[in-house]
PDB file of N, CA and C in Angstrom:
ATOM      1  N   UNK A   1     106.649 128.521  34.291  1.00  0.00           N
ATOM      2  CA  UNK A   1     106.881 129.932  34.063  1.00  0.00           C
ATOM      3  C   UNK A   1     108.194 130.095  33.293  1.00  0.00           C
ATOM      4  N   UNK A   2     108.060 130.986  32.271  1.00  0.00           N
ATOM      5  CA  UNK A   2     109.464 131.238  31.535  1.00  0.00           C
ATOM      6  C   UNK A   2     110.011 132.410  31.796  1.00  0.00           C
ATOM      7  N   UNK A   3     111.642 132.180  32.019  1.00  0.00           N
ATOM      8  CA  UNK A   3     112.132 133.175  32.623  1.00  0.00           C
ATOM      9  C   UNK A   3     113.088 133.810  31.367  1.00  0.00           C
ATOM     10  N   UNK A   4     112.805 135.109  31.449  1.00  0.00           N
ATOM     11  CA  UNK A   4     113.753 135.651  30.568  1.00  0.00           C
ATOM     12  C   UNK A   4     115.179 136.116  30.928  1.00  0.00           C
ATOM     13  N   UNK A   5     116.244 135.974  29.800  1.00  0.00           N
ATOM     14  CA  UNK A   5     117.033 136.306  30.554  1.00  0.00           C
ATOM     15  C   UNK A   5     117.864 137.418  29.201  1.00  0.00           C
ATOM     16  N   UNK A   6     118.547 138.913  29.449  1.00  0.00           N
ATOM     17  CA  UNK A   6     118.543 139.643  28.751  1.00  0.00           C
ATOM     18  C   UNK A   6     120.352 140.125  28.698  1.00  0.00           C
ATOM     19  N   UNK A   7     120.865 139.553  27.656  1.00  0.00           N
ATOM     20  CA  UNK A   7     122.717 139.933  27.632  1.00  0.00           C
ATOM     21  C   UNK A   7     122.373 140.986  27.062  1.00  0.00           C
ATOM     22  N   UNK A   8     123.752 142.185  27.751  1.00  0.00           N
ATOM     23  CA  UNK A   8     123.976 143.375  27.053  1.00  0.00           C
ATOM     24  C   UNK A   8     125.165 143.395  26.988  1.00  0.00           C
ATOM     25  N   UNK A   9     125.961 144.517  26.818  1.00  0.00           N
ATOM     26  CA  UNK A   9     127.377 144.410  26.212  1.00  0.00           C
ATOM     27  C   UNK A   9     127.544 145.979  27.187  1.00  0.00           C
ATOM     28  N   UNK A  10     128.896 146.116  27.610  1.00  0.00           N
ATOM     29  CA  UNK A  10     129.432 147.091  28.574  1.00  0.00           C
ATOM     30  C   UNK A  10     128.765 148.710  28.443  1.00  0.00           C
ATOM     31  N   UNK A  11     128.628 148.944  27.288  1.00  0.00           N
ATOM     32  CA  UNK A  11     128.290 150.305  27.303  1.00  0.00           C
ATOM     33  C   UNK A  11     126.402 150.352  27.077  1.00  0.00           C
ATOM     34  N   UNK A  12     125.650 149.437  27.932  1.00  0.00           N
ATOM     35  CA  UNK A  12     124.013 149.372  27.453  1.00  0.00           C
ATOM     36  C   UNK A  12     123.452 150.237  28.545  1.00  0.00           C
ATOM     37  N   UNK A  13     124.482 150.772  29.711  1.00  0.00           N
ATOM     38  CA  UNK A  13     123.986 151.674  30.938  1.00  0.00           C
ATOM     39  C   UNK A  13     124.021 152.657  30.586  1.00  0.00           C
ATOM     40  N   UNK A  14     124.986 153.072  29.262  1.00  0.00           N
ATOM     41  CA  UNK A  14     125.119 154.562  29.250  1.00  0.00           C
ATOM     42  C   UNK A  14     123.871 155.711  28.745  1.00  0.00           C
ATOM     43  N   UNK A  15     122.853 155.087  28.244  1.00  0.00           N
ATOM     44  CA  UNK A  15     121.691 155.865  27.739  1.00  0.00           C
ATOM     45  C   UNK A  15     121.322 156.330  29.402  1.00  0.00           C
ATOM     46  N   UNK A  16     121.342 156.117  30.393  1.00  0.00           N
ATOM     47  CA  UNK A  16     121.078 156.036  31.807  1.00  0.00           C
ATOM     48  C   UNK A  16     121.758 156.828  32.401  1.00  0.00           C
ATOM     49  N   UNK A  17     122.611 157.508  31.613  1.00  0.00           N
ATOM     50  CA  UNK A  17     123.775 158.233  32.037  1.00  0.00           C
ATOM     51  C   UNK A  17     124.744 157.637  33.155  1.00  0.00           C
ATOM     52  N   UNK A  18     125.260 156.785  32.551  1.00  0.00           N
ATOM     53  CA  UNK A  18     126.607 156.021  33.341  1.00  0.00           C
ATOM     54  C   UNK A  18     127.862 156.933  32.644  1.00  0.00           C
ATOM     55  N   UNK A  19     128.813 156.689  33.865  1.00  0.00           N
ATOM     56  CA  UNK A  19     129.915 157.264  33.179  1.00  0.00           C
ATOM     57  C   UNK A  19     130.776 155.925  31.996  1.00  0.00           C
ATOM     58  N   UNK A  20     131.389 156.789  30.629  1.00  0.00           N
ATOM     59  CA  UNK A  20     131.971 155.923  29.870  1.00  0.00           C
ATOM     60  C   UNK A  20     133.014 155.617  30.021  1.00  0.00           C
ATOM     61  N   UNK A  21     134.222 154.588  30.051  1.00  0.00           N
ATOM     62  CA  UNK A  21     135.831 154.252  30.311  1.00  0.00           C
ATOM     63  C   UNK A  21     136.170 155.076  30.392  1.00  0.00           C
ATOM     64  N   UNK A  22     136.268 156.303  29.565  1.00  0.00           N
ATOM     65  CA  UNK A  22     137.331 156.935  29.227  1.00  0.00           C
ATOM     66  C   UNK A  22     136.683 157.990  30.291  1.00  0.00           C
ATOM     67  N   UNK A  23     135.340 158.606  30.466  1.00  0.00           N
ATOM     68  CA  UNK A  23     135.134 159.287  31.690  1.00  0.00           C
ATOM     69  C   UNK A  23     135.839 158.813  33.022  1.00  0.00           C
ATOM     70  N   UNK A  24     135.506 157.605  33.376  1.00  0.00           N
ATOM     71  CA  UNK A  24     136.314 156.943  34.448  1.00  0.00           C
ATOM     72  C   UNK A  24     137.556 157.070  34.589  1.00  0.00           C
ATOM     73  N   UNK A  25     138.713 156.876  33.861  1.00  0.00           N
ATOM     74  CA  UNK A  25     139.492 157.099  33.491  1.00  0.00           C
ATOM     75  C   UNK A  25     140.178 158.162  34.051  1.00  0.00           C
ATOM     76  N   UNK A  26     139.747 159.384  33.196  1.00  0.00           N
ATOM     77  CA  UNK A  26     139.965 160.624  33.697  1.00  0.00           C
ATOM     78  C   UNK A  26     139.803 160.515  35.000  1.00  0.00           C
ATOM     79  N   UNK A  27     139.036 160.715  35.354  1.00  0.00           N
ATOM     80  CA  UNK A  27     138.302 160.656  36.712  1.00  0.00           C
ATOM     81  C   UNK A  27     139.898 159.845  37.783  1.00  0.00           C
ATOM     82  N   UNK A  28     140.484 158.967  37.455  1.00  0.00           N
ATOM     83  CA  UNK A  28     140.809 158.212  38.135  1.00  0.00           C
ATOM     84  C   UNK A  28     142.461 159.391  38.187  1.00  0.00           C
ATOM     85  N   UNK A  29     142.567 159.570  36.791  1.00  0.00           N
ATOM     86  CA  UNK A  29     144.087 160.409  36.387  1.00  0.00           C
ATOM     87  C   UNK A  29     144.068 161.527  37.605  1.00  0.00           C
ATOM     88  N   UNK A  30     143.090 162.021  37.488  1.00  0.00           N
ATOM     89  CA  UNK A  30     143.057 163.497  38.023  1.00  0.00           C
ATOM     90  C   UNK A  30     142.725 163.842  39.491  1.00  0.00           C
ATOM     91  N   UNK A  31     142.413 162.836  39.881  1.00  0.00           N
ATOM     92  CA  UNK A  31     141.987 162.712  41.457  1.00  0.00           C
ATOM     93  C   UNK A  31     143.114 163.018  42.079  1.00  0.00           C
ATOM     94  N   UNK A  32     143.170 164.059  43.206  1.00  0.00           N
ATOM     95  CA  UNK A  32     143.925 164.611  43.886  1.00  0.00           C
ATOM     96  C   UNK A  32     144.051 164.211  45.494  1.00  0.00           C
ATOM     97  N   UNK A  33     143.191 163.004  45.658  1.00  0.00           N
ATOM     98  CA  UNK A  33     143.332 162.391  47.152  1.00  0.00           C
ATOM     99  C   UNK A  33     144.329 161.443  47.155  1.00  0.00           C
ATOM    100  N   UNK A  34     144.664 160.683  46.299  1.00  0.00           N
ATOM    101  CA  UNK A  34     146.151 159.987  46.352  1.00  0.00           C
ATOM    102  C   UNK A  34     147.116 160.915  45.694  1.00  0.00           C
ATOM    103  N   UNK A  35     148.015 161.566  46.133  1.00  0.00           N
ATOM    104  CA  UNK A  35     148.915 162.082  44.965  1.00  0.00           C
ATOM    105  C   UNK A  35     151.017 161.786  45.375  1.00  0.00           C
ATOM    106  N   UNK A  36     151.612 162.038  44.621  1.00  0.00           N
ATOM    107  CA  UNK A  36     152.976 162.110  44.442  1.00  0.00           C
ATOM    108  C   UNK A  36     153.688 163.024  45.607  1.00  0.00           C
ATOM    109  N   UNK A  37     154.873 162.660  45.859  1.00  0.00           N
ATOM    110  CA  UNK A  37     155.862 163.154  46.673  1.00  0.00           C
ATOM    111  C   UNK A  37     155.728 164.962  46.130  1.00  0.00           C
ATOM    112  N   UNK A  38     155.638 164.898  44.648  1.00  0.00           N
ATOM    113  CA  UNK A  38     155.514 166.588  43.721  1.00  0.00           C
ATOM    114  C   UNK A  38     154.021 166.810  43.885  1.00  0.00           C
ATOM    115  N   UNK A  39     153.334 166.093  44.622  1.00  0.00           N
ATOM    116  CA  UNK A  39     151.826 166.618  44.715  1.00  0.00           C
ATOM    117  C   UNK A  39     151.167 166.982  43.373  1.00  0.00           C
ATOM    118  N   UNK A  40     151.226 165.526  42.436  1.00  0.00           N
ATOM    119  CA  UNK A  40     150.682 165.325  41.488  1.00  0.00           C
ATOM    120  C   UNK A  40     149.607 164.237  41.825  1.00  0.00           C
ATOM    121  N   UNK A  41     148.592 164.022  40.748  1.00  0.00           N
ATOM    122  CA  UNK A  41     147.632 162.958  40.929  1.00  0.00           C
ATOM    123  C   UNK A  41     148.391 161.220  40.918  1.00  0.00           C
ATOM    124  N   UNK A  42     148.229 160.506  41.552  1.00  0.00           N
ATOM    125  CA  UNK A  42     148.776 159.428  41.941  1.00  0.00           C
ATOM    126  C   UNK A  42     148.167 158.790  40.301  1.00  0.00           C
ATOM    127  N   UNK A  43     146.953 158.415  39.886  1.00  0.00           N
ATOM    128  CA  UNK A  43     146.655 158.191  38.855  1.00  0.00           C
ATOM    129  C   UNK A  43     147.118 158.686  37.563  1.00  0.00           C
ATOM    130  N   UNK A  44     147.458 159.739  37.930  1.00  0.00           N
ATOM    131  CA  UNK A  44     148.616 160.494  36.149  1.00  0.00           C
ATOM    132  C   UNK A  44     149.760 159.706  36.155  1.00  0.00           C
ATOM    133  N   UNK A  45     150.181 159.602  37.433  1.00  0.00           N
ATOM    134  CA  UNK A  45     151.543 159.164  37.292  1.00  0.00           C
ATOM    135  C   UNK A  45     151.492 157.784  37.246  1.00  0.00           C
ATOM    136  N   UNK A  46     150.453 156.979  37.339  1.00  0.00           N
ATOM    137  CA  UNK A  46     150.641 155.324  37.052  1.00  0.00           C
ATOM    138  C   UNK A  46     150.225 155.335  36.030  1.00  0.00           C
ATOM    139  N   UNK A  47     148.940 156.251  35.127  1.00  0.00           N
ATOM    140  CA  UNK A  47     148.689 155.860  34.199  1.00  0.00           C
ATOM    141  C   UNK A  47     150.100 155.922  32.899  1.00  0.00           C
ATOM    142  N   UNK A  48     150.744 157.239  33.184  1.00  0.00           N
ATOM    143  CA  UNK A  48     152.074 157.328  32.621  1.00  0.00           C
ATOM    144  C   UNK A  48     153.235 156.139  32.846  1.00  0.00           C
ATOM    145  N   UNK A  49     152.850 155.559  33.662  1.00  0.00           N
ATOM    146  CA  UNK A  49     154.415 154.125  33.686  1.00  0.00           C
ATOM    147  C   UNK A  49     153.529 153.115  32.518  1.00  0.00           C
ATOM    148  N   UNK A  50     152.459 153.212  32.556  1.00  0.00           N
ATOM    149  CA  UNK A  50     151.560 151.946  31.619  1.00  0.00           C
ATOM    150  C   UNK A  50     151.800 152.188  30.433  1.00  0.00           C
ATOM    151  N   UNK A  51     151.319 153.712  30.207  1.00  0.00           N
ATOM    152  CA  UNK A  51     151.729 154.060  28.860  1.00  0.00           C
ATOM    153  C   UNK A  51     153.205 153.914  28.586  1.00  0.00           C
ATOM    154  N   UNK A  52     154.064 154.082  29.123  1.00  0.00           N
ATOM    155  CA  UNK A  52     155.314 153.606  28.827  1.00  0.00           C
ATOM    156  C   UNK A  52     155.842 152.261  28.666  1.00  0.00           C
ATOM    157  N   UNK A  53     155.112 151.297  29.233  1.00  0.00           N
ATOM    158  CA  UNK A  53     155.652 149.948  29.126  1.00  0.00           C
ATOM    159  C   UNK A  53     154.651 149.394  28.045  1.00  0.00           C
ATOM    160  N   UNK A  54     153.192 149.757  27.861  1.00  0.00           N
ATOM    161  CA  UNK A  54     153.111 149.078  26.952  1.00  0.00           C
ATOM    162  C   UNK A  54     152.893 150.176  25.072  1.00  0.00           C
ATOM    163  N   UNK A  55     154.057 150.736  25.281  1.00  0.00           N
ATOM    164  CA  UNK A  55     154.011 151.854  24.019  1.00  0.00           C
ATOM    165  C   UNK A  55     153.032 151.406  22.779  1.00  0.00           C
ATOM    166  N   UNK A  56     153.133 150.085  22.333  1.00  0.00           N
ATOM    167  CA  UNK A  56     152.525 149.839  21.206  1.00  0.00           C
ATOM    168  C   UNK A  56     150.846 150.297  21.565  1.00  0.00           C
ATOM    169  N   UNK A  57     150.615 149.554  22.582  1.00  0.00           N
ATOM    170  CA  UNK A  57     149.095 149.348  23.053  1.00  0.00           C
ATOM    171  C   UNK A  57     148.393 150.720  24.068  1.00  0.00           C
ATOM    172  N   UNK A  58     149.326 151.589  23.974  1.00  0.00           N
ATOM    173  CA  UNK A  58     149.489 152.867  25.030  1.00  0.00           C
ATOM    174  C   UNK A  58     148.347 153.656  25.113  1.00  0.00           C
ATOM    175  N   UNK A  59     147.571 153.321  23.851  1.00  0.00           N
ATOM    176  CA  UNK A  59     146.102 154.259  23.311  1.00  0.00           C
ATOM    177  C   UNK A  59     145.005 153.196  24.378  1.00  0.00           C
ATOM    178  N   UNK A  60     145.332 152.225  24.640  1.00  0.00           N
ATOM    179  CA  UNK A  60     144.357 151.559  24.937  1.00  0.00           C
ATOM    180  C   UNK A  60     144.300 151.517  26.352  1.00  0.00           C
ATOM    181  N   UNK A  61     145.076 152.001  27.466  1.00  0.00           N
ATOM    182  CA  UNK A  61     144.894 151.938  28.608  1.00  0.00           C
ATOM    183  C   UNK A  61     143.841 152.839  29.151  1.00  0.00           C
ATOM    184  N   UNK A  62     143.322 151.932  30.192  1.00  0.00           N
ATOM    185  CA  UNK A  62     142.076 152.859  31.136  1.00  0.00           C
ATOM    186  C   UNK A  62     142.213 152.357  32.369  1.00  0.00           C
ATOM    187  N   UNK A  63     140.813 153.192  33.328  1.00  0.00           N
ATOM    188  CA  UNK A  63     141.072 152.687  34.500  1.00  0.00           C
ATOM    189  C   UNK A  63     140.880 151.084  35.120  1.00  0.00           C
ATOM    190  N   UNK A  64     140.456 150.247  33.874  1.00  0.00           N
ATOM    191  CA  UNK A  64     140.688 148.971  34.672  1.00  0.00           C
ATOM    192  C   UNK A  64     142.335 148.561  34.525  1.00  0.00           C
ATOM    193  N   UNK A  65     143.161 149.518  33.670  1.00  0.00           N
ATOM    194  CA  UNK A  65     144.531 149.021  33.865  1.00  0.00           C
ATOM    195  C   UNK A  65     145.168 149.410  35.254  1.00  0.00           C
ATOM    196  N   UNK A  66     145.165 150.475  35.409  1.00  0.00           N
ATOM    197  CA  UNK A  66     145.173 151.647  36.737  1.00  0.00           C
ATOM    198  C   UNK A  66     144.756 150.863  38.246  1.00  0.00           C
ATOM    199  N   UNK A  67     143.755 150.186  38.412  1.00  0.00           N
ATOM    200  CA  UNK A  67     142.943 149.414  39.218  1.00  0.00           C
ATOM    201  C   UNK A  67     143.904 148.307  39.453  1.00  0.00           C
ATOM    202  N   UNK A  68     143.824 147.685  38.304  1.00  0.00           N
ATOM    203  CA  UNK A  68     144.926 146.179  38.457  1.00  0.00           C
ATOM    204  C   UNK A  68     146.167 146.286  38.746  1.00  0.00           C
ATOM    205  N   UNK A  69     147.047 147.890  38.415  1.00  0.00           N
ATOM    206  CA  UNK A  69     148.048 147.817  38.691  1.00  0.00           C
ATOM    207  C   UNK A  69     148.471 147.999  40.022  1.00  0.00           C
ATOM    208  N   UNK A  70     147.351 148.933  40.773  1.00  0.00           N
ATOM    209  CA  UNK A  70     147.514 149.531  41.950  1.00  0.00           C
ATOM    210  C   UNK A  70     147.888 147.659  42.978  1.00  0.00           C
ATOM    211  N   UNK A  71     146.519 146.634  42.497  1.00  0.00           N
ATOM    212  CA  UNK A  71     146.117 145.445  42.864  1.00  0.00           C
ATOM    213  C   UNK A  71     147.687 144.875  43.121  1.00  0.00           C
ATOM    214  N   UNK A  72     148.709 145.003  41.806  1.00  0.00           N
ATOM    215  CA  UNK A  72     149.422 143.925  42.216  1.00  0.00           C
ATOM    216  C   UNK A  72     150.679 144.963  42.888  1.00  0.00           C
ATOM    217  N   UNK A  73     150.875 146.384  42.783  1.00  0.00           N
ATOM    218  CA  UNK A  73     151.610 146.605  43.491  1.00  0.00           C
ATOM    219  C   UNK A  73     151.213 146.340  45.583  1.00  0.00           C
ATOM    220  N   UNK A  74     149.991 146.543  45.452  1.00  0.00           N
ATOM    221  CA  UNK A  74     149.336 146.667  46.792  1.00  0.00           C
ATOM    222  C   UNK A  74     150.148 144.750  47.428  1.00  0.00           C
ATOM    223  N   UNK A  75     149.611 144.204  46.498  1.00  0.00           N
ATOM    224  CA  UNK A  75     150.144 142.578  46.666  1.00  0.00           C
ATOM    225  C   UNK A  75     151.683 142.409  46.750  1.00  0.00           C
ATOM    226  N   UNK A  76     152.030 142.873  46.032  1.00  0.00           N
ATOM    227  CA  UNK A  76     153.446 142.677  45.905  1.00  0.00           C
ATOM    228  C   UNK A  76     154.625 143.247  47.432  1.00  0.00           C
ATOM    229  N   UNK A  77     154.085 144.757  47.662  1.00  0.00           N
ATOM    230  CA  UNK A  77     154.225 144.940  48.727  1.00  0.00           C
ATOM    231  C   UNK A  77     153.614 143.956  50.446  1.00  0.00           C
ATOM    232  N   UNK A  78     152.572 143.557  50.016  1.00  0.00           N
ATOM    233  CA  UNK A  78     152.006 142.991  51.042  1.00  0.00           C
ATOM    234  C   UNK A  78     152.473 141.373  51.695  1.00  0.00           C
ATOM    235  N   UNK A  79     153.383 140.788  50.112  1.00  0.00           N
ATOM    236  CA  UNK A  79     154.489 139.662  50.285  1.00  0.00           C
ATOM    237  C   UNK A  79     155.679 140.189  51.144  1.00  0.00           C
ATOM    238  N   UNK A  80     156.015 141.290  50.169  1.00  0.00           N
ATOM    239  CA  UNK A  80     157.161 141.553  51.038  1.00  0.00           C
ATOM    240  C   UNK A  80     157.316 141.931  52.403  1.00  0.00           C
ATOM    241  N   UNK A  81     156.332 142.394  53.192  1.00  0.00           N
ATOM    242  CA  UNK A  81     155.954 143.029  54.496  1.00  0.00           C
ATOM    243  C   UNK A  81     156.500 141.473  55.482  1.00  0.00           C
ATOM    244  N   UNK A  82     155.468 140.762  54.329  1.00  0.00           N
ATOM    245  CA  UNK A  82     155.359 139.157  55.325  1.00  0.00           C
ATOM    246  C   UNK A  82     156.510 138.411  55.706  1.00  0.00           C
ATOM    247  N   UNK A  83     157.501 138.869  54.706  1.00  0.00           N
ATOM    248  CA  UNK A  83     158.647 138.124  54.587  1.00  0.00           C
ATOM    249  C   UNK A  83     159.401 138.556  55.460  1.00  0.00           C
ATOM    250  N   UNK A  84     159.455 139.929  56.197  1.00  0.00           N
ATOM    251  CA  UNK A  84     160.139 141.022  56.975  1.00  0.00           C
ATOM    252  C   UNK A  84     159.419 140.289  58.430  1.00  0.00           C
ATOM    253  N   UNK A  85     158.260 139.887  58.330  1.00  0.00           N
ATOM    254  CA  UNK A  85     158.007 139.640  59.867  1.00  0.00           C
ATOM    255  C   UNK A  85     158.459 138.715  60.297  1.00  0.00           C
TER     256      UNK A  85
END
Protein backbone atom coordinates (compact mmCIF):
# COMPACT_ATOMS: atom_id res chain seq x y z
CA UNK A 1 0.00 0.00 0.00
CA UNK A 2 1.32 3.51 -0.82
CA UNK A 3 1.15 6.03 1.56
CA UNK A 4 0.89 9.53 0.74
CA UNK A 5 2.37 12.03 2.40
CA UNK A 6 1.32 15.92 1.79
CA UNK A 7 3.94 19.19 2.92
CA UNK A 8 2.30 22.50 3.25
CA UNK A 9 3.81 25.66 4.28
CA UNK A 10 2.35 27.77 7.50
CA UNK A 11 -0.35 29.71 6.01
CA UNK A 12 -2.26 26.35 3.95
CA UNK A 13 -5.03 26.45 7.09
CA UNK A 14 -6.00 29.77 6.36
CA UNK A 15 -8.57 29.10 3.41
CA UNK A 16 -10.27 27.18 6.64
CA UNK A 17 -10.36 30.24 8.31
CA UNK A 18 -7.41 30.01 10.72
CA UNK A 19 -6.30 32.97 12.30
CA UNK A 20 -3.09 34.71 10.39
CA UNK A 21 0.33 35.84 12.61
CA UNK A 22 -0.45 39.01 12.57
CA UNK A 23 -4.24 38.19 13.74
CA UNK A 24 -2.61 36.25 16.58
CA UNK A 25 -0.54 38.74 17.35
CA UNK A 26 -2.94 41.30 17.96
CA UNK A 27 -4.86 39.05 19.74
CA UNK A 28 -1.96 38.42 22.08
CA UNK A 29 -1.12 42.64 22.34
CA UNK A 30 -4.52 43.39 23.41
CA UNK A 31 -5.59 40.80 25.80
CA UNK A 32 -6.56 42.29 28.98
CA UNK A 33 -6.23 39.12 31.38
CA UNK A 34 -2.52 39.61 31.96
CA UNK A 35 -2.01 43.30 32.26
CA UNK A 36 0.55 46.07 33.84
CA UNK A 37 0.84 47.67 37.26
CA UNK A 38 -1.05 50.94 34.74
CA UNK A 39 -3.57 48.24 33.76
CA UNK A 40 -2.34 47.97 30.32
CA UNK A 41 -2.24 44.72 28.18
CA UNK A 42 0.77 42.67 29.42
CA UNK A 43 1.34 41.77 25.62
CA UNK A 44 1.60 45.63 24.40
CA UNK A 45 4.00 46.12 26.77
CA UNK A 46 6.39 43.10 25.89
CA UNK A 47 5.67 43.39 22.48
CA UNK A 48 7.07 47.13 22.89
CA UNK A 49 10.54 46.03 24.80
CA UNK A 50 11.07 43.63 21.46
CA UNK A 51 10.41 46.26 19.28
CA UNK A 52 12.91 48.22 21.02
CA UNK A 53 15.74 45.88 21.23
CA UNK A 54 15.52 44.59 18.04
CA UNK A 55 14.86 48.19 16.11
CA UNK A 56 16.30 47.06 12.82
CA UNK A 57 14.07 43.84 12.68
CA UNK A 58 11.10 45.62 14.78
CA UNK A 59 8.54 45.12 11.68
CA UNK A 60 9.03 41.57 12.06
CA UNK A 61 7.98 40.67 15.53
CA UNK A 62 4.86 38.49 16.36
CA UNK A 63 3.39 36.38 18.76
CA UNK A 64 5.87 33.60 18.50
CA UNK A 65 8.37 36.37 19.72
CA UNK A 66 5.95 37.35 22.68
CA UNK A 67 5.55 33.46 23.58
CA UNK A 68 9.37 32.86 23.73
CA UNK A 69 9.95 35.81 25.58
CA UNK A 70 7.38 35.30 28.23
CA UNK A 71 9.32 31.33 28.09
CA UNK A 72 12.62 32.65 29.09
CA UNK A 73 11.56 35.29 31.44
CA UNK A 74 9.17 32.57 33.16
CA UNK A 75 12.74 30.40 33.22
CA UNK A 76 14.86 32.85 34.22
CA UNK A 77 12.81 33.69 37.18
CA UNK A 78 12.25 30.07 37.96
CA UNK A 79 16.44 29.72 38.36
CA UNK A 80 16.40 32.34 40.45
CA UNK A 81 13.56 31.16 42.92
CA UNK A 82 15.84 27.88 43.12
CA UNK A 83 18.79 29.55 44.06
CA UNK A 84 16.82 31.44 47.04
CA UNK A 85 15.72 28.02 48.39
Amino acid sequence: MKKVVILTGAGAVLPWGAPTTKDITEKIKNDKEFVTKNNKPLGKYLYSILREHYKKDSQNINFEHIIDFVDLLYAYYQRDRKSVV
